[in-house]
Protein backbone atom coordinates (compact mmCIF):
# COMPACT_ATOMS: atom_id res chain seq x y z
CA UNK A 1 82.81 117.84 143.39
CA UNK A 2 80.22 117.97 140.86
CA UNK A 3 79.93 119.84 137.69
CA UNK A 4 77.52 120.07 134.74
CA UNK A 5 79.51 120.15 131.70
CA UNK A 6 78.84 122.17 128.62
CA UNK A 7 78.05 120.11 125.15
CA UNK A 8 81.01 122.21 124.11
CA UNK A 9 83.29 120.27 126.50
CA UNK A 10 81.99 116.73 125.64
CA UNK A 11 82.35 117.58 121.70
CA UNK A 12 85.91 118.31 121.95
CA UNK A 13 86.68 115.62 124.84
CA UNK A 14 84.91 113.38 122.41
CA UNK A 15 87.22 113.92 119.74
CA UNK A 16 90.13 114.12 121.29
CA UNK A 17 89.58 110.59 122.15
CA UNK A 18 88.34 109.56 118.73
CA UNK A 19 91.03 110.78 116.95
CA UNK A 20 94.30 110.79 119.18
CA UNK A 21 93.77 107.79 122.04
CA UNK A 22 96.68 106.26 119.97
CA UNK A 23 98.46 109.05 119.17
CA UNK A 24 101.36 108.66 121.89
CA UNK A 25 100.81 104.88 122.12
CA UNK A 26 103.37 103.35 124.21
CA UNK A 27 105.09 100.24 125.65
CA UNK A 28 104.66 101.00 128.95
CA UNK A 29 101.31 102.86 129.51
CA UNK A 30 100.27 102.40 126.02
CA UNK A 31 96.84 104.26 125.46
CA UNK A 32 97.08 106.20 128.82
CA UNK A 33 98.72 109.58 127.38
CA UNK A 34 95.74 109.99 124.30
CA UNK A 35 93.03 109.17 127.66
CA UNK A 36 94.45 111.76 129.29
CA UNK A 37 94.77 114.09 126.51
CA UNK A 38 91.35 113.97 125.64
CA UNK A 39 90.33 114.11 129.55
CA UNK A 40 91.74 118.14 129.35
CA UNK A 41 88.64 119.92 128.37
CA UNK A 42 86.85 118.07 130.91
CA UNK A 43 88.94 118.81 134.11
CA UNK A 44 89.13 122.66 132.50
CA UNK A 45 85.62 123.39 132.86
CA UNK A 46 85.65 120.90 136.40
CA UNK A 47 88.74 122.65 138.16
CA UNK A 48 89.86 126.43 138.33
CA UNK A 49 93.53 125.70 139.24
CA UNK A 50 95.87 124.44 137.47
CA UNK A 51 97.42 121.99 140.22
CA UNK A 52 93.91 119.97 140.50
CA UNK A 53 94.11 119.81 136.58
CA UNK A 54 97.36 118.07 136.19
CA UNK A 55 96.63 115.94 140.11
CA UNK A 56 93.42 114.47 138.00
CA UNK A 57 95.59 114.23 134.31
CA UNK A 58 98.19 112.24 136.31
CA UNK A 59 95.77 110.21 137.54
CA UNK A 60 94.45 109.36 133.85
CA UNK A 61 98.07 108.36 133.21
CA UNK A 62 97.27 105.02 134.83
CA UNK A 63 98.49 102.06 132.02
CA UNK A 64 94.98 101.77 129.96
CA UNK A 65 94.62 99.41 126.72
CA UNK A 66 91.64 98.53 124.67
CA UNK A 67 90.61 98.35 121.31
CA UNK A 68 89.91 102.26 120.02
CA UNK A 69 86.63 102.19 119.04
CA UNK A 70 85.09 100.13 121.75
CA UNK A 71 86.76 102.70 124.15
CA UNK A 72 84.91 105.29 123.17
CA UNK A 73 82.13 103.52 125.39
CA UNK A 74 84.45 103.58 128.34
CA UNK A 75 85.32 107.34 128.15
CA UNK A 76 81.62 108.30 127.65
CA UNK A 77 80.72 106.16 130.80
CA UNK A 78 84.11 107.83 132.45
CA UNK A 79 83.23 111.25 131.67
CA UNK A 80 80.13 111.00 133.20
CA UNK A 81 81.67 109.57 136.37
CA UNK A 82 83.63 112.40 136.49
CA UNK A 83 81.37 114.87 135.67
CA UNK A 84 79.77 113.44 139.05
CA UNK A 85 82.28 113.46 141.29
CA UNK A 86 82.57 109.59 141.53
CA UNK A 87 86.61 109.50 140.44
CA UNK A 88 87.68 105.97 142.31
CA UNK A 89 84.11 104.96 140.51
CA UNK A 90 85.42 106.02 137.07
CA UNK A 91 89.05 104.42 137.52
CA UNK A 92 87.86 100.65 138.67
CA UNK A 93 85.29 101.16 135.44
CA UNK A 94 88.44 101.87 132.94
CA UNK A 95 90.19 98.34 134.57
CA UNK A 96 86.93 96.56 134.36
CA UNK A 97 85.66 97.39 130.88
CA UNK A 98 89.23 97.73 128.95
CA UNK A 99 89.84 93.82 128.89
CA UNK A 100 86.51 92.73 127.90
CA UNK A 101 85.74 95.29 125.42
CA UNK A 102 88.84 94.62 123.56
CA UNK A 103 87.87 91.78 122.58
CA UNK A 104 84.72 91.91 121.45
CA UNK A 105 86.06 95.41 119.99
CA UNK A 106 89.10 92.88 118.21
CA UNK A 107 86.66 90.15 117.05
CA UNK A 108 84.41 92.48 115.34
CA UNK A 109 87.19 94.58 113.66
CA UNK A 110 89.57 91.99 112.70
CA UNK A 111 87.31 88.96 111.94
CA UNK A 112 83.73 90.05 111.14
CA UNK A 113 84.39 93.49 109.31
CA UNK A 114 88.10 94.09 107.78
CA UNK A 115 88.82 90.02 106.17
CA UNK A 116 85.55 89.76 104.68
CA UNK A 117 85.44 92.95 102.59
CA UNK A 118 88.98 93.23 101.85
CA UNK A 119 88.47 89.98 100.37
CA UNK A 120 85.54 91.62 97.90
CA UNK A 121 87.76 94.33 97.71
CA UNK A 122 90.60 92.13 96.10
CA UNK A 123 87.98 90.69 93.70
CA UNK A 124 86.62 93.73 92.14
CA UNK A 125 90.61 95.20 92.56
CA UNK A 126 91.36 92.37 90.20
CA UNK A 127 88.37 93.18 87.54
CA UNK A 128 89.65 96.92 87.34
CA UNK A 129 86.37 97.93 89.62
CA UNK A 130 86.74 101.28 91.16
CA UNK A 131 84.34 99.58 93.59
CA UNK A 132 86.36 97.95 95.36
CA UNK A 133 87.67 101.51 97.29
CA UNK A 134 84.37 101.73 98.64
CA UNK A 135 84.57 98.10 99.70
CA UNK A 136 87.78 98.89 101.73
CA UNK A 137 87.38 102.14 103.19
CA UNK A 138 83.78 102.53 103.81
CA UNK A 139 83.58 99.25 106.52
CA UNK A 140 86.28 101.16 107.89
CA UNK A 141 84.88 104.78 107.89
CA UNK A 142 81.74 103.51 109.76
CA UNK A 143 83.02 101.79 112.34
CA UNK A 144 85.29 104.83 112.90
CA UNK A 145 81.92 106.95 113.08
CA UNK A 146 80.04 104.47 115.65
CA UNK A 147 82.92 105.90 117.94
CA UNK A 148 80.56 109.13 118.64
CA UNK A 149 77.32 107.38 118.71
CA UNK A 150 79.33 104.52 121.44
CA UNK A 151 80.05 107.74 123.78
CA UNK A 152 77.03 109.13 123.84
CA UNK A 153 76.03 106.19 124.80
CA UNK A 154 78.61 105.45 127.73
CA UNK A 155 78.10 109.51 129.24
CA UNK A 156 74.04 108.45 128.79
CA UNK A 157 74.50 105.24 131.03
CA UNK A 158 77.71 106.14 133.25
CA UNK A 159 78.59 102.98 135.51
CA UNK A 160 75.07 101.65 134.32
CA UNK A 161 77.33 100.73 131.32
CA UNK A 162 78.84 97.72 133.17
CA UNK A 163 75.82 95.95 133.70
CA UNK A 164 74.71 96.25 130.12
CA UNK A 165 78.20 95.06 128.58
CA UNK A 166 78.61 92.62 131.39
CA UNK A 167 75.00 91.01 132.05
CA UNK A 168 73.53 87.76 131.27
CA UNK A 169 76.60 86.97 129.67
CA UNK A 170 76.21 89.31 126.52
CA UNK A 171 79.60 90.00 125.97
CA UNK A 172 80.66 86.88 125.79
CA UNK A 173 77.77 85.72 123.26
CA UNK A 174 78.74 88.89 121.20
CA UNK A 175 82.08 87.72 121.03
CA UNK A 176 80.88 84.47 120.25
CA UNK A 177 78.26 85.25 117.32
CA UNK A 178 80.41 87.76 116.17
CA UNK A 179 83.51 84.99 115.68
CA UNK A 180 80.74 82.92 114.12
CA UNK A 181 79.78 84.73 111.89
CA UNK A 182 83.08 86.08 111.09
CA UNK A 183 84.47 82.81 110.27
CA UNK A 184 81.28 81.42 108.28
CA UNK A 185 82.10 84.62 105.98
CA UNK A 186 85.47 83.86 105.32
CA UNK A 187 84.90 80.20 104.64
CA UNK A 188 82.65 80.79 101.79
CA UNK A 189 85.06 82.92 99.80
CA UNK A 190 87.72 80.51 100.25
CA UNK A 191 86.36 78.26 97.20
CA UNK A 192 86.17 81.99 95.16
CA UNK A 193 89.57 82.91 96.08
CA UNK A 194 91.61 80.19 95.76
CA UNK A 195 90.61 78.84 92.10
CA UNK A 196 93.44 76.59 91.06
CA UNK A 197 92.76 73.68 89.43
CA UNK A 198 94.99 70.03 88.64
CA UNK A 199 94.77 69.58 84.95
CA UNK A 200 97.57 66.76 84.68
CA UNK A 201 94.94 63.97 83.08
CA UNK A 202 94.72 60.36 84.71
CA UNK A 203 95.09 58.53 81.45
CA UNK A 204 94.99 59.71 77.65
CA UNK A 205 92.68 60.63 75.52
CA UNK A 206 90.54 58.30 72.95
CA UNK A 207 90.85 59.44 69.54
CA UNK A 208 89.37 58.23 65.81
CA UNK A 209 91.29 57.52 62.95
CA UNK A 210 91.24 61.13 62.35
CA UNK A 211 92.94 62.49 65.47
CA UNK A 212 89.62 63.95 66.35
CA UNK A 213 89.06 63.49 70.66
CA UNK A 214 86.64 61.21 70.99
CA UNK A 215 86.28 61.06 74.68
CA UNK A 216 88.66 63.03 76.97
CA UNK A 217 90.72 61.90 79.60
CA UNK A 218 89.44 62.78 83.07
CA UNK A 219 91.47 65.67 84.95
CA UNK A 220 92.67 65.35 88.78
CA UNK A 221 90.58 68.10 89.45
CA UNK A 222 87.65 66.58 87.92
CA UNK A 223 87.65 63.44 89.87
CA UNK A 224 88.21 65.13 93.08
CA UNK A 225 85.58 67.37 92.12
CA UNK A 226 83.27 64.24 91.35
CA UNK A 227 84.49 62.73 94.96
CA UNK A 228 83.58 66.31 97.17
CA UNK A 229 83.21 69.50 95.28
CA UNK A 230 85.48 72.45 95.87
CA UNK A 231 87.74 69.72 97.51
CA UNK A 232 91.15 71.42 96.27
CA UNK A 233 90.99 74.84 98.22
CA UNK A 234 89.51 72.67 101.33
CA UNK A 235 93.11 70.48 101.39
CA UNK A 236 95.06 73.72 100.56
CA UNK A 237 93.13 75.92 103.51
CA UNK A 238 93.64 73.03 105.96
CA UNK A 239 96.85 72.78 105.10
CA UNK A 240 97.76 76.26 105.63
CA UNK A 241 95.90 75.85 108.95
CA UNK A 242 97.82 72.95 109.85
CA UNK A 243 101.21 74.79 109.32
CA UNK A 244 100.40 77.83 110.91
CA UNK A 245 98.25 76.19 113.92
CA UNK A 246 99.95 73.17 114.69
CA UNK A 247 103.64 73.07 113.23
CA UNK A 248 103.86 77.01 114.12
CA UNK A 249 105.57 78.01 110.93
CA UNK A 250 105.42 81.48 109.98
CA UNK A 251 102.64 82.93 107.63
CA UNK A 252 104.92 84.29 104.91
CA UNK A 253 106.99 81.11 105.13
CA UNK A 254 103.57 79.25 104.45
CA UNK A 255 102.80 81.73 101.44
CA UNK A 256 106.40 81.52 100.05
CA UNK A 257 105.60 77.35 100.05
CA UNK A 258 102.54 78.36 98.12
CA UNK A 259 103.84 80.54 96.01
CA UNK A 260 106.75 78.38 94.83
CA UNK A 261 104.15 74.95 94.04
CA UNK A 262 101.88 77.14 92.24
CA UNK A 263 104.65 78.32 89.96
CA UNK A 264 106.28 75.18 89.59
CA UNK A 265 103.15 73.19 88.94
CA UNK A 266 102.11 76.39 86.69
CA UNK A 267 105.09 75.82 84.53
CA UNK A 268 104.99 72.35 83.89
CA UNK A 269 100.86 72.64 82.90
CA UNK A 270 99.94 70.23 85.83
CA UNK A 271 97.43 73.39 87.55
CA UNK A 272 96.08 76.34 86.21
């Protein structure tokens, strides 16, 4: 069976899926009751009874699991499928598509985007900047509204889709560039963000007759600085990676250890 549908029937299957694909997220089918939600205006303008309605919801009920916004390209592709008739086409699509484009969905979310402007966020938080709202809701906004442009684009290309996220390896160099980059990003605020400094001195100071400093004893942090610049948040980043990577110690266990040196070396003047 095939079936123009109206642009009144993709808007609201649109966002349905926009807004509630995680709306009954569960353990066992998790993103398959929001699929199928947003499937209804599509099979009520496709089917006059209300048996072939619920056969072709059921079959939407299938256990379905990417990341949100990068499945807005798979329903696009899947309503178009539909809309032609091609249902077993549609299904394998949903399998093929869900594990790939979660991650690259994932990477670009949770590594490129969200880390690196929190991080300004927390700057300009910390100088009283009402800036920093923008900062951390505005990354978020837009990759929320790519959601309509990424169906368009799926109902556009139907299974055509596959080839383009699957060819000459393009997912996998997204993924790639996009961890990249990510990571590149992150490492160049770590010197910014973590700004402690040793100021126990190696030695004491020369003085005159006076009492007047004459030449001042060299910090810790100023010979390791002398040694390899912005050393200190390099040994306390590896560090962190070292417990959390290799030892597998928790992450709040690894910022309670932090937390406690920093006060304790705090108090007794040896870092500020």
């Amino acid at each position: 069976m095939s079936k123009k549908l109206s642009k009144a029937a993709l808007s609201k299957a649109c966002t349905r899926h926009n807004f509630g694909l995680q709306w009954c997220w569960n353990y066992e089918k998790m993103q398959a009751a929001g699929y199928a939600w947003a499937m209804v205006p599509v099979f009520k303008e496709m089917f006059s009874s209300d048996e072939e309605i619920c056969r072709n919801l059921e079959r939407h009920m299938a256990f379905y699991n990417t990341h949100p916004g990068a499945s807005a390209l798979v329903f696009g592709a899947d309503v178009a499928l539909e809309e032609a008739g091609q249902y077993e086409t549609g299904d394998s699509l949903k399998v093929a598509l869900m594990g790939p484009l979660a991650g690259i969905g994932d990477t670009i979310q949770a590594v490129l985007v969200t880390p690196p402007f929190s991080i300004i966020a927390a700057g300009l938080a910390a100088e009283g900047s009402f800036a920093s709202i923008l900062f951390s809701t505005l990354p978020v906004l837009a990759l929320f509204i790519l959601r309509w442009p990424l169906f368009n684009y799926g109902y556009k290309k139907g299974a055509e889709v596959i080839n383009d996220v699957a060819g000459a390896g393009t997912m996998d160099k997204l993924q790639s560039g996009a961890s990249i980059l990510g990571v590149t990003v992150m490492g160049g605020f770590v010197p910014s963000m973590i700004g402690k400094s040793f100021t126990v001195k190696l030695g004491k100071d020369l003085v005159d007759d006076a009492g007047n400093v004459v030449t001042a004893a060299k910090t810790l942090q100023e010979v390791l600085d002398a040694i390899f610049p912005c050393l200190t948040p390099l040994i306390f980043t590896g560090a962190c990676y070292y417990a959390i990577k290799v030892k597998k110690a928790k992450p709040l266990t690894v910022i309670g250890v932090l937390f406690v040196v920093g006060f304790v070396l705090g108090a007794v003047g040896w870092m500020a």
